[in-house]
Protein backbone atom coordinates (compact mmCIF):
# COMPACT_ATOMS: atom_id res chain seq x y z
CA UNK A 1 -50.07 -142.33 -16.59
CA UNK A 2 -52.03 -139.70 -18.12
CA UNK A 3 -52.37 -138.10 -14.89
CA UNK A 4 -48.77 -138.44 -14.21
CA UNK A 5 -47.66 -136.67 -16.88
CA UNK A 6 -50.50 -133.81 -16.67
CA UNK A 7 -48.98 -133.21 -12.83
CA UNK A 8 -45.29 -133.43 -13.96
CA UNK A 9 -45.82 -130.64 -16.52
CA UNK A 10 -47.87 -128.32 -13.93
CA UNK A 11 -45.14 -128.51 -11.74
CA UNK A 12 -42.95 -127.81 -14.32
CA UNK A 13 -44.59 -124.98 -15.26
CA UNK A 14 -44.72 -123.50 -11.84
CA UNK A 15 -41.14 -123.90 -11.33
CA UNK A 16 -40.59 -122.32 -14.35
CA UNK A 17 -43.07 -119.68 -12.77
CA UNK A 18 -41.09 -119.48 -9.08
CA UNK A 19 -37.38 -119.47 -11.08
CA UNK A 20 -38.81 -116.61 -13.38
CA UNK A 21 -40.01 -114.67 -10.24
CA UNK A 22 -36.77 -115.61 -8.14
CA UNK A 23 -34.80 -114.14 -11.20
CA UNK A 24 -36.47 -110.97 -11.61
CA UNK A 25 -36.52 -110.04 -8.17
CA UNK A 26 -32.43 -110.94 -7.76
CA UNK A 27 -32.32 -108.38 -11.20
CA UNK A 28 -34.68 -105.73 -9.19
CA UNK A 29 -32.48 -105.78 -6.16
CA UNK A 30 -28.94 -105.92 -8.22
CA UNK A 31 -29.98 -102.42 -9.68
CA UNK A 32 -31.21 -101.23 -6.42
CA UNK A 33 -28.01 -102.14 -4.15
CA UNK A 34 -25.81 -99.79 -6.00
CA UNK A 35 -27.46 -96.91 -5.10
CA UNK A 36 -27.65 -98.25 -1.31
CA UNK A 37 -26.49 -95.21 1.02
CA UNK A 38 -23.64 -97.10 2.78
CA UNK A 39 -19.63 -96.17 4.57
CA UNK A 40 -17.16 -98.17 4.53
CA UNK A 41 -14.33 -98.03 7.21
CA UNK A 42 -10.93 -100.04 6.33
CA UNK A 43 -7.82 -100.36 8.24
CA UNK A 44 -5.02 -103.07 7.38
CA UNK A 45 -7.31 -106.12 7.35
CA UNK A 46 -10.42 -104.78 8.70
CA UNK A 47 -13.67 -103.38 7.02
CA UNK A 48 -16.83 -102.13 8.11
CA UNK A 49 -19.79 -100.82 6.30
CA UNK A 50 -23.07 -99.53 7.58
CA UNK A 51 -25.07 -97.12 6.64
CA UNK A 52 -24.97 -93.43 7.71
CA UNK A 53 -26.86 -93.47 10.32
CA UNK A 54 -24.76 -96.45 12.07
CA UNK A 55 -21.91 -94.69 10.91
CA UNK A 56 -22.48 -91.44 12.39
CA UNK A 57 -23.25 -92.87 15.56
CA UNK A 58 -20.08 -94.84 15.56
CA UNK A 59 -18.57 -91.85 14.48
CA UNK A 60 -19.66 -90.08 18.00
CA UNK A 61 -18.26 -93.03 19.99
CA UNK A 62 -15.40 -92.60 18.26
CA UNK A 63 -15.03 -88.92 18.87
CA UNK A 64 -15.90 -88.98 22.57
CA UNK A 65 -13.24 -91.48 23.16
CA UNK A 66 -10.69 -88.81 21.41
CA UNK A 67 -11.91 -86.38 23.24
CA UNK A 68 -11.38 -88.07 26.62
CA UNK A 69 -7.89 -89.10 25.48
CA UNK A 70 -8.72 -92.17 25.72
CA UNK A 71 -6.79 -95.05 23.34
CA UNK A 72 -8.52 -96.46 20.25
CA UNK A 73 -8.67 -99.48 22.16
CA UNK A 74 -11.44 -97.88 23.97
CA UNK A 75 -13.48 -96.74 20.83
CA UNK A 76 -12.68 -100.92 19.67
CA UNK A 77 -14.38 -101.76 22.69
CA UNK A 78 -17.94 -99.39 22.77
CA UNK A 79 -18.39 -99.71 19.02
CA UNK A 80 -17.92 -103.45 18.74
CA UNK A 81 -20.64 -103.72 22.12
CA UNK A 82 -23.07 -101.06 20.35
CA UNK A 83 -22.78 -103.40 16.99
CA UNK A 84 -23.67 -105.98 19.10
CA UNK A 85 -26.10 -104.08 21.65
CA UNK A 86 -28.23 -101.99 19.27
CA UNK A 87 -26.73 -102.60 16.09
CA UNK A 88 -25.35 -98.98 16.15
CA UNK A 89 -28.81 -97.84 15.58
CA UNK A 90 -30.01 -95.32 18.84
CA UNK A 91 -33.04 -97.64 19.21
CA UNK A 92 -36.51 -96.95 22.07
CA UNK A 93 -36.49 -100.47 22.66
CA UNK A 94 -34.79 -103.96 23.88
CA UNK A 95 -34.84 -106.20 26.26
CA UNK A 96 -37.28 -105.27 29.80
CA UNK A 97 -35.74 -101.48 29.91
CA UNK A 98 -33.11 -101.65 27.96
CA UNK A 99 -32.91 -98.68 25.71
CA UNK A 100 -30.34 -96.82 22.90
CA UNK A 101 -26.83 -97.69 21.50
CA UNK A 102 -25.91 -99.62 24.42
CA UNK A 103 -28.97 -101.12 25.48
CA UNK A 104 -28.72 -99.51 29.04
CA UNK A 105 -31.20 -99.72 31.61
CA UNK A 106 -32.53 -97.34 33.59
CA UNK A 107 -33.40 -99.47 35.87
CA UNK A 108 -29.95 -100.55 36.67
CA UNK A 109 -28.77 -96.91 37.54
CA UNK A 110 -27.41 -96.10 33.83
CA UNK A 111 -29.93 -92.73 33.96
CA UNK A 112 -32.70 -91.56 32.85
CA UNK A 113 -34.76 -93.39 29.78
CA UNK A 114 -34.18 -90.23 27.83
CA UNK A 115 -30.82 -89.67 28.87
CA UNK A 116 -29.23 -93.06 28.02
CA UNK A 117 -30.94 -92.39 24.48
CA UNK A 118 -28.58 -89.86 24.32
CA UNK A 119 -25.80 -91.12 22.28
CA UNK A 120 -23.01 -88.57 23.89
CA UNK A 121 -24.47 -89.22 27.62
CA UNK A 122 -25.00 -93.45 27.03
CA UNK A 123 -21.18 -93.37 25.41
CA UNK A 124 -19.54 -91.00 28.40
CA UNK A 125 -21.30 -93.94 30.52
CA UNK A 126 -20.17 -96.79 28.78
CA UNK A 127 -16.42 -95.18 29.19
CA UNK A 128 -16.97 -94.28 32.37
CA UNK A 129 -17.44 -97.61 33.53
CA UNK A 130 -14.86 -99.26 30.91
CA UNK A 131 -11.64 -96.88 32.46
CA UNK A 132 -12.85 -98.23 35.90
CA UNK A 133 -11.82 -101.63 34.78
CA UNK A 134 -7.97 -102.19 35.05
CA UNK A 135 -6.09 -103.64 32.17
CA UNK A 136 -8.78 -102.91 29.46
CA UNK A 137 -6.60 -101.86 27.02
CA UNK A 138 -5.16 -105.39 27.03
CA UNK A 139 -8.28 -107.28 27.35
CA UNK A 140 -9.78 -109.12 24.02
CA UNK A 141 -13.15 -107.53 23.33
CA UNK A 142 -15.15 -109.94 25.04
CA UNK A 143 -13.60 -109.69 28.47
CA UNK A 144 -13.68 -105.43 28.54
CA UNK A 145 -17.27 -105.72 27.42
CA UNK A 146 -18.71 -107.67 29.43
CA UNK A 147 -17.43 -106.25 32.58
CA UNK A 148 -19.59 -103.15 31.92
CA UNK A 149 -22.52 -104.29 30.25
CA UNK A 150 -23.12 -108.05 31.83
CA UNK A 151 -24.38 -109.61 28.79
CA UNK A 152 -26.15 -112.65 29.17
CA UNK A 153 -24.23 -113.79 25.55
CA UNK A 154 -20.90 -111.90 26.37
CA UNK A 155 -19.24 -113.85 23.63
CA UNK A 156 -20.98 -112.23 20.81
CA UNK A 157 -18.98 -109.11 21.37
CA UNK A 158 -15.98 -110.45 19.87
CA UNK A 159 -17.86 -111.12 16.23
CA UNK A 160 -17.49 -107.37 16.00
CA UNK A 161 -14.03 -106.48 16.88
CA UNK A 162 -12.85 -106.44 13.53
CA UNK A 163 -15.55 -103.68 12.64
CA UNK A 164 -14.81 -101.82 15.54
CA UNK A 165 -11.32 -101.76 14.85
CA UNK A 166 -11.83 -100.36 11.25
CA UNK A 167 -14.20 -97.70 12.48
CA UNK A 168 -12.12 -96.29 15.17
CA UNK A 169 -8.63 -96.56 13.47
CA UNK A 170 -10.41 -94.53 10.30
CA UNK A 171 -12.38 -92.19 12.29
CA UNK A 172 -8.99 -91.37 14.42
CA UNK A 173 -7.67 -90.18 11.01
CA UNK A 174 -4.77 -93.12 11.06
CA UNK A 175 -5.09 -93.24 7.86
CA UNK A 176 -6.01 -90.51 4.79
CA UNK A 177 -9.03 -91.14 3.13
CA UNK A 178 -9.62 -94.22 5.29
CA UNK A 179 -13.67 -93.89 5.44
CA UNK A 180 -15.48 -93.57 2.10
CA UNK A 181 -19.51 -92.90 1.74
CA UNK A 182 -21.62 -93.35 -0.70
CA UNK A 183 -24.40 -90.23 0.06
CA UNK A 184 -27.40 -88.84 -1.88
CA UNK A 185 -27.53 -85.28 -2.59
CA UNK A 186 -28.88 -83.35 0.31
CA UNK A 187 -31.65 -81.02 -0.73
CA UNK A 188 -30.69 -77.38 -1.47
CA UNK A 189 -31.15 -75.59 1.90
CA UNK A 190 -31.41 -78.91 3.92
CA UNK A 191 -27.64 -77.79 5.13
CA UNK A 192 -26.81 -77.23 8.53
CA UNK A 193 -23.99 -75.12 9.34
CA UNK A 194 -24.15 -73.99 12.70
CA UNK A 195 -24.56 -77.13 13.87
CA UNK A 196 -22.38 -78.94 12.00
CA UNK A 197 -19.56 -76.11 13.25
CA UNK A 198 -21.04 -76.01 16.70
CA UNK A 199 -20.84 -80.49 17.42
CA UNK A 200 -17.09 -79.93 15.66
CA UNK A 201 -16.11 -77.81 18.26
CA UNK A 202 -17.82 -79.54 21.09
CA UNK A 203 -16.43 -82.87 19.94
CA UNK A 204 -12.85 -82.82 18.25
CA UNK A 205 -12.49 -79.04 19.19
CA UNK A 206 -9.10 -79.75 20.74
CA UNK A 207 -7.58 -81.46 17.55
CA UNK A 208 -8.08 -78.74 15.35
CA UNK A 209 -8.43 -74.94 14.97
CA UNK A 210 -11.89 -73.16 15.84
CA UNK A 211 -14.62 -74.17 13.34
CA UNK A 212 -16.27 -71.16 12.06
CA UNK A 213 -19.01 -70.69 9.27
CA UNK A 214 -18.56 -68.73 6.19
CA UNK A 215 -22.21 -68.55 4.24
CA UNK A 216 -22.54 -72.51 3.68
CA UNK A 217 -19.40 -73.52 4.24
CA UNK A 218 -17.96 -74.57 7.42
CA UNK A 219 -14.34 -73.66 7.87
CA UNK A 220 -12.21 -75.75 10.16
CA UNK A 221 -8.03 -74.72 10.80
CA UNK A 222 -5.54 -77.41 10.81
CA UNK A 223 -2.23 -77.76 12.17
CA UNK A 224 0.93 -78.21 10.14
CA UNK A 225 3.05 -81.55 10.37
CA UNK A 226 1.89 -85.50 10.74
CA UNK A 227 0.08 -84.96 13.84
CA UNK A 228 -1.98 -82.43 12.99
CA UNK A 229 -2.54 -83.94 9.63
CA UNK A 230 -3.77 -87.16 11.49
CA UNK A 231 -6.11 -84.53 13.45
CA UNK A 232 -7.59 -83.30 10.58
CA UNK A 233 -8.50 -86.81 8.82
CA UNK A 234 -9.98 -87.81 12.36
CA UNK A 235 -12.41 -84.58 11.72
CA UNK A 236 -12.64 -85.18 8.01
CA UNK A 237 -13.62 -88.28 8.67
CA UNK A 238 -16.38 -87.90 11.19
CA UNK A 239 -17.78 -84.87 9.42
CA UNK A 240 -18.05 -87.84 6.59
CA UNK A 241 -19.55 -89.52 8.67
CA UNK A 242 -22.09 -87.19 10.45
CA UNK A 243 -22.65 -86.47 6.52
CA UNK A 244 -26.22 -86.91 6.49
CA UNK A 245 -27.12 -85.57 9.19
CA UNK A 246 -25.28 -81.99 8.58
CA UNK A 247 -26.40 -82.16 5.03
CA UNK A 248 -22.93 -82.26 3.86
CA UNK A 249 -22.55 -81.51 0.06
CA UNK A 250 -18.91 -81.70 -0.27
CA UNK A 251 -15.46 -82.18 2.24
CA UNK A 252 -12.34 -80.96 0.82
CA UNK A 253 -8.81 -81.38 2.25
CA UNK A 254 -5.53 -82.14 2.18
CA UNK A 255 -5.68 -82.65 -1.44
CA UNK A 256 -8.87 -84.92 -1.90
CA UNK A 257 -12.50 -84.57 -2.27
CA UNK A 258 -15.62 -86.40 -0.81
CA UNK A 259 -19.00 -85.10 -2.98
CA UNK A 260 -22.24 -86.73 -2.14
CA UNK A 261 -24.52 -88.33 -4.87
CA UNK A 262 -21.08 -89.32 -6.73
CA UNK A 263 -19.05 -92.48 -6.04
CA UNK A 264 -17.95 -92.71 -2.77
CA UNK A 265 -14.12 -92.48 -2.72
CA UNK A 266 -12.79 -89.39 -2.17
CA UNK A 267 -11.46 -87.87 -5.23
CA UNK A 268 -7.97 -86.49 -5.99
CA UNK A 269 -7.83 -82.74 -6.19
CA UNK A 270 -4.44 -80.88 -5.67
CA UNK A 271 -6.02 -77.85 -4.56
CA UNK A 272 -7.43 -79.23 -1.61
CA UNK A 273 -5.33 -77.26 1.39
CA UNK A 274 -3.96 -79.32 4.06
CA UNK A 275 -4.34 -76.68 6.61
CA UNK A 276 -8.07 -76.01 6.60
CA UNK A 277 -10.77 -78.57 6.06
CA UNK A 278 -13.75 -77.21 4.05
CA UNK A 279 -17.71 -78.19 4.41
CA UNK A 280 -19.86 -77.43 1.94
CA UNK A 281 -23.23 -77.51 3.59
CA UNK A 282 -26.71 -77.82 0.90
């Protein structure tokens, strides 16, 4: 009995131990999550948050499927199969060959192992082979998907359609203020401005005016009226969302405005023109 009770109260003491440990850790990691970098896309029903770096490539899917004129249905498609694919990260490694956002293979005739880690050149494939496919724009995710990638689980495509959905309806500017992130302070001088004006123009150049720098701000035109206004959210947005990687400070327009290393909605501020977006580059 003696023993009995001497083994009870060690165990009782090292759950004690294990619940003390458990409970400290769960405290570490609630003070830690707050201060996550993350985005969040919402549209209607649907929500999506990853962090910048999935963001910002989602955000180039996005943009190359506005720039082709293609339908959101389109960016739906590509972002919910690179979710699935890679994760939305541009990844050097998968399955045999596979390779990048879409898990291409050179092999296969998709191009070149540093080409399909290209995010523009892998996305331009993955739409070149989706507007070959007739009907796609009424297919459910998992049918249009797997017609161009082949997936050996084609019906894990459609876990992300919801996701996809949020991130291309936001990032298409359907709705103001529609993407929020949650971004540390760049470091002073980390900005990059040319570039920043330079992928603008390349990417979304035909929604809005000529991007043009001005010290460390980037200066992007917008068109009067509700089209142009939805223009100039879709850029707003994926300047948001390409954030990080400009070294993106502020975004101010149409009367709200994004700051990094603050909370992540974009704040009301009535001086905020609607017919030029600002970028304040570190």
């Amino acid at each position: 009995m003696k023993k009995l009770l001497t083994a009870l109260v060690v165990l009782s003491v090292v759950a004690g131990g294990i619940y003390w440990v458990v409970q400290a850790a769960t405290d570490k990691l609630d003070s830690i999550l707050p201060d996550l970098q993350q985005c969040t896309a919402v549209a209607g029903e649907y929500e999506a948050r990853f962090d910048p770096e999935q963001m910002g490539n989602a955000a180039v899917i996005t943009a190359l499927g506005l720039k082709r004129g293609l339908p959101a249905r389109a960016a739906t498609i590509a972002i919910a199969t690179a979710i699935q694919e890679s994760k939305l990260y541009n990844i050097s490694h998968g399955d045999r060959d596979s390779l990048g956002l879409f898990q291409q293979r050179p092999s296969m005739g998709w191009g070149t192992e540093e080409q399909v880690q290209d995010p523009v050149y892998a996305t331009n494939k993955f739409y070149d082979a989706l507007v070959k496919i007739e009907g796609y724009e009424d297919m459910v995710v998992t049918e249009a998907a797997q017609e161009v990638q082949r997936s050996a689980y084609p019906e894990a495509y459609a876990d992300h359609e919801g996701e996809g959905r949020a991130i291309a309806s936001a990032i298409s500017g359907y709705s103001p203020a529609a993407l929020t992130c949650r971004i540390d302070e760049p470091e002073a001088g980390s900005g990059k401005p040319q570039a920043t004006k330079t992928e603008v123009n390349q990417l979304l150049g035909q929604m809005v005016g000529r991007a043009r720098v001005d010290g460390s701000t980037v200066v992007i035109p917008v068109d009067a009226g509700e089209t142009g206004q939805r223009n100039g959210w879709a850029v707003a947005h994926y300047v948001l969302a390409r954030a990080s990687e400009f070294g993106a400070s502020a975004i101010a327009y149409d009367g709200r405005t994004w700051s990094a290393g603050k909370d992540e909605e974009w704040a009301d501020t009535p001086d905020a023109s609607g017919d030029q977006i600002l970028v304040t580059l570190a």
